[in-house]
N, C-alpha and C. Protein backbone atom coordinates (compact mmCIF):
# COMPACT_ATOMS: atom_id res chain seq x y z
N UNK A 1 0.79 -1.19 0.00
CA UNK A 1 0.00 0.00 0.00
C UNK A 1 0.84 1.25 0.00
N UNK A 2 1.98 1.29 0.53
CA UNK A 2 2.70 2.43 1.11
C UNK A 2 3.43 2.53 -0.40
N UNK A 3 4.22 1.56 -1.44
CA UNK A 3 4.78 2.13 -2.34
C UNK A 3 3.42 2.88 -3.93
N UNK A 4 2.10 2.08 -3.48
CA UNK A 4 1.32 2.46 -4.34
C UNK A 4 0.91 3.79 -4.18
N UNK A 5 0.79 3.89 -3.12
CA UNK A 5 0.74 5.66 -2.21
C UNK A 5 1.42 6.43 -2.67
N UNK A 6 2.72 6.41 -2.49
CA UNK A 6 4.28 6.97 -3.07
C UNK A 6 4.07 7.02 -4.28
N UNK A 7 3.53 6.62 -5.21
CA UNK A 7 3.99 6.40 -6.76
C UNK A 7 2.58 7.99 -7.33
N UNK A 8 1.20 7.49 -6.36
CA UNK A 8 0.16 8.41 -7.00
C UNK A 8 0.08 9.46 -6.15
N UNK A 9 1.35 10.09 -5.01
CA UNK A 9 1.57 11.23 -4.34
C UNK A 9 2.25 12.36 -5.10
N UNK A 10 3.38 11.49 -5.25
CA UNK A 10 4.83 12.27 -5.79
C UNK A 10 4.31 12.41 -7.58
N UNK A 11 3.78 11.49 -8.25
CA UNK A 11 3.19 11.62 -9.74
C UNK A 11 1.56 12.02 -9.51
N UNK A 12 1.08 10.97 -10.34
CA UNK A 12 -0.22 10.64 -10.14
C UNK A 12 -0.95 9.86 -10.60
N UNK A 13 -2.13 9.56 -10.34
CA UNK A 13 -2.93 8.58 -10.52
C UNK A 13 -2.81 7.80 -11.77
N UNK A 14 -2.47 8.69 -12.65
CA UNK A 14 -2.55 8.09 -14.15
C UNK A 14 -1.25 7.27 -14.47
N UNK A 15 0.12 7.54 -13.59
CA UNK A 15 1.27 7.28 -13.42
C UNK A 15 1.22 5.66 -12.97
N UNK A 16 -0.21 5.46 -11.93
CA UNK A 16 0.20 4.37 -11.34
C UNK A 16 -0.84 3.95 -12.49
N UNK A 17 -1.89 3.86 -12.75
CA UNK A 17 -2.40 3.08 -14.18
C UNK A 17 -1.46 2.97 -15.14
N UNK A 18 -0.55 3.58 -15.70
CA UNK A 18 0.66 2.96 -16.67
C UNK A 18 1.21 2.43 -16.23
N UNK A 19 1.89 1.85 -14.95
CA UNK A 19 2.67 1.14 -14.37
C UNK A 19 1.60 -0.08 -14.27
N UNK A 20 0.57 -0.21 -14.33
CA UNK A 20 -0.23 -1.21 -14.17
C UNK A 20 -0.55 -2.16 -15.51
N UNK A 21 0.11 -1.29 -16.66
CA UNK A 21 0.14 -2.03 -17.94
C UNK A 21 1.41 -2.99 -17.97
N UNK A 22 2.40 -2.55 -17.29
CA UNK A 22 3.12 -4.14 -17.17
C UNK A 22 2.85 -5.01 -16.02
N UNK A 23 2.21 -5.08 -15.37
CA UNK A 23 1.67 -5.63 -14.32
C UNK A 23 0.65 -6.49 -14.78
N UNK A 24 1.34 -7.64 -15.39
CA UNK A 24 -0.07 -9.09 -15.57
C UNK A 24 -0.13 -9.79 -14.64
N UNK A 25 -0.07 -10.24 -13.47
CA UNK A 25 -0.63 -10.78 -12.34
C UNK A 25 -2.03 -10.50 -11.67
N UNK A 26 -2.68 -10.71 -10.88
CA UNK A 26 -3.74 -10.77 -10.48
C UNK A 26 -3.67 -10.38 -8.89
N UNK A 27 -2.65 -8.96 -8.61
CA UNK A 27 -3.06 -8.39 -7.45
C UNK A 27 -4.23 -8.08 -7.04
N UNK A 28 -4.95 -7.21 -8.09
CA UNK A 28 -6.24 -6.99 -7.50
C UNK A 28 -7.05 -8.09 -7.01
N UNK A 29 -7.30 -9.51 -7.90
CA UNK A 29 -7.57 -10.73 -7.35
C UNK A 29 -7.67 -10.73 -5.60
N UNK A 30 -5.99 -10.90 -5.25
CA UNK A 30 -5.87 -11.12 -4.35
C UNK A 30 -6.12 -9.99 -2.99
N UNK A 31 -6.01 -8.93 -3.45
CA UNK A 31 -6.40 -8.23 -2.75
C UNK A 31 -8.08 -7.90 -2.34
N UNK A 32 -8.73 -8.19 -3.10
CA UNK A 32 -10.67 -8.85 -3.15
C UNK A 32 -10.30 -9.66 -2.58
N UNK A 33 -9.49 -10.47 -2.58
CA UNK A 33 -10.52 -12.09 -1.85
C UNK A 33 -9.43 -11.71 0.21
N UNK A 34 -8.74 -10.97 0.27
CA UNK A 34 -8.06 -10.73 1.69
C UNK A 34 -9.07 -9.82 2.02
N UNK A 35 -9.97 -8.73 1.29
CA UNK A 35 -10.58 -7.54 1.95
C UNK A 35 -11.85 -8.42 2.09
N UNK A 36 -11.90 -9.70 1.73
CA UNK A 36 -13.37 -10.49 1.90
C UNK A 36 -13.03 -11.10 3.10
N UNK A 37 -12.11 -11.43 3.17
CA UNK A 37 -11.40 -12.12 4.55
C UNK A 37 -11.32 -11.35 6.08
N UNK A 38 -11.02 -10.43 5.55
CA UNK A 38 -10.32 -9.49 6.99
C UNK A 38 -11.58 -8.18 6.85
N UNK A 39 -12.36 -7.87 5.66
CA UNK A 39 -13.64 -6.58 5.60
C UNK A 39 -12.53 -5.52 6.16
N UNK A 40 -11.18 -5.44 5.81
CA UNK A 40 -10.68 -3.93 6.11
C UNK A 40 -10.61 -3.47 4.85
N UNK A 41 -11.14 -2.39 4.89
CA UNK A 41 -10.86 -0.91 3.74
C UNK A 41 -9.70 -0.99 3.11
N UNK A 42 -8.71 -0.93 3.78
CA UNK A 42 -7.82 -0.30 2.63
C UNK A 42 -7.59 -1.38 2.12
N UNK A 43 -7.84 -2.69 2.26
CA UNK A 43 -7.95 -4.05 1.40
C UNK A 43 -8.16 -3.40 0.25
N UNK A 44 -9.42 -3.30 0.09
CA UNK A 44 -10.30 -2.71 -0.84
C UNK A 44 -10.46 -1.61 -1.37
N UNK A 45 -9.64 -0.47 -0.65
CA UNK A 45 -9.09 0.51 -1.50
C UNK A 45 -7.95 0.33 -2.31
N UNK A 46 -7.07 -0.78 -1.96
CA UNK A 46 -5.46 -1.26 -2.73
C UNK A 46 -6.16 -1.72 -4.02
N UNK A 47 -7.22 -2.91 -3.69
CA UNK A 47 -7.60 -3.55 -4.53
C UNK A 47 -8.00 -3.29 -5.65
N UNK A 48 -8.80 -2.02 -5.55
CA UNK A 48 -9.50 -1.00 -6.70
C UNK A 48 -8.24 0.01 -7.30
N UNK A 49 -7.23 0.20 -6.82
CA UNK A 49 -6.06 0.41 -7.53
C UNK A 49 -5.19 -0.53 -8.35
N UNK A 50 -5.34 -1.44 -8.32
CA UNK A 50 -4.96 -2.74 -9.34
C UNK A 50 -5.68 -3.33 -9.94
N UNK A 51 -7.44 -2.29 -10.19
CA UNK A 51 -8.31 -2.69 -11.43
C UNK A 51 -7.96 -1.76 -13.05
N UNK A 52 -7.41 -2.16 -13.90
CA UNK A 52 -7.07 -1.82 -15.00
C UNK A 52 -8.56 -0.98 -15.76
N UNK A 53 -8.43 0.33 -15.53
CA UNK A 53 -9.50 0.60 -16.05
C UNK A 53 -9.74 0.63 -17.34
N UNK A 54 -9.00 0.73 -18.56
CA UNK A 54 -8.90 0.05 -19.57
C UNK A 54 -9.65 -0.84 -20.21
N UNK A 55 -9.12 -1.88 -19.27
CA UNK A 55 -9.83 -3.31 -19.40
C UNK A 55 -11.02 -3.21 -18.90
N UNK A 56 -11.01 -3.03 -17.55
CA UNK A 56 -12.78 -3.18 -16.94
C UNK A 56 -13.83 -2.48 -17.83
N UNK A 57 -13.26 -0.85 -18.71
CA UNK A 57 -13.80 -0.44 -19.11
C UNK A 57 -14.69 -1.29 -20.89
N UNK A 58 -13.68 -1.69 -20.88
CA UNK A 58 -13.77 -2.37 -22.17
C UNK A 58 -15.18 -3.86 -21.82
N UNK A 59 -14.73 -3.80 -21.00
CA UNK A 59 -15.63 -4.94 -20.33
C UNK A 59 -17.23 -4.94 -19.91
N UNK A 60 -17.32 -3.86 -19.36
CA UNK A 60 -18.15 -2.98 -19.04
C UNK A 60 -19.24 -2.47 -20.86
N UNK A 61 -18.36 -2.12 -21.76
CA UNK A 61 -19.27 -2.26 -22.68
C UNK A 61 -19.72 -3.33 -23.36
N UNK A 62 -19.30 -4.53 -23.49
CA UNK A 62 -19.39 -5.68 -23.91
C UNK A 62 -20.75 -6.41 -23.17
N UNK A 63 -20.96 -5.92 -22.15
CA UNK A 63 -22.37 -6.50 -21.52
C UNK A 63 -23.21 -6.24 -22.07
């Protein structure tokens, strides 16, 4: 949490979404299924920072 903080303090938000284009793993995954576990927030605020809006967006019209 603390270096994702750092990255959209000192830049910004859009800084950490490009850094999220080399990022193919499934943090956000894991970070949903720990904030389902433990119901703490910033679970789930990390988590929604490692949703590719891009993609979701793309996704989102396809329904």
């Amino acid at each position: 949490g603390e270096r994702v903080r750092s990255v959209i303090q000192r830049h910004s938000i859009e800084r950490h979404w490009t850094s999220l284009n080399e990022e193919t793993g499934g943090m956000n995954d894991v970070l949903y299924q720990l904030y389902a576990i433990t119901n703490d927030q910033r679970h789930l605020v990390l988590a929604h920072l490692f949703d590719k809006p891009c993609f979701l967006g793309l996704l989102a019209v396809q329904v």
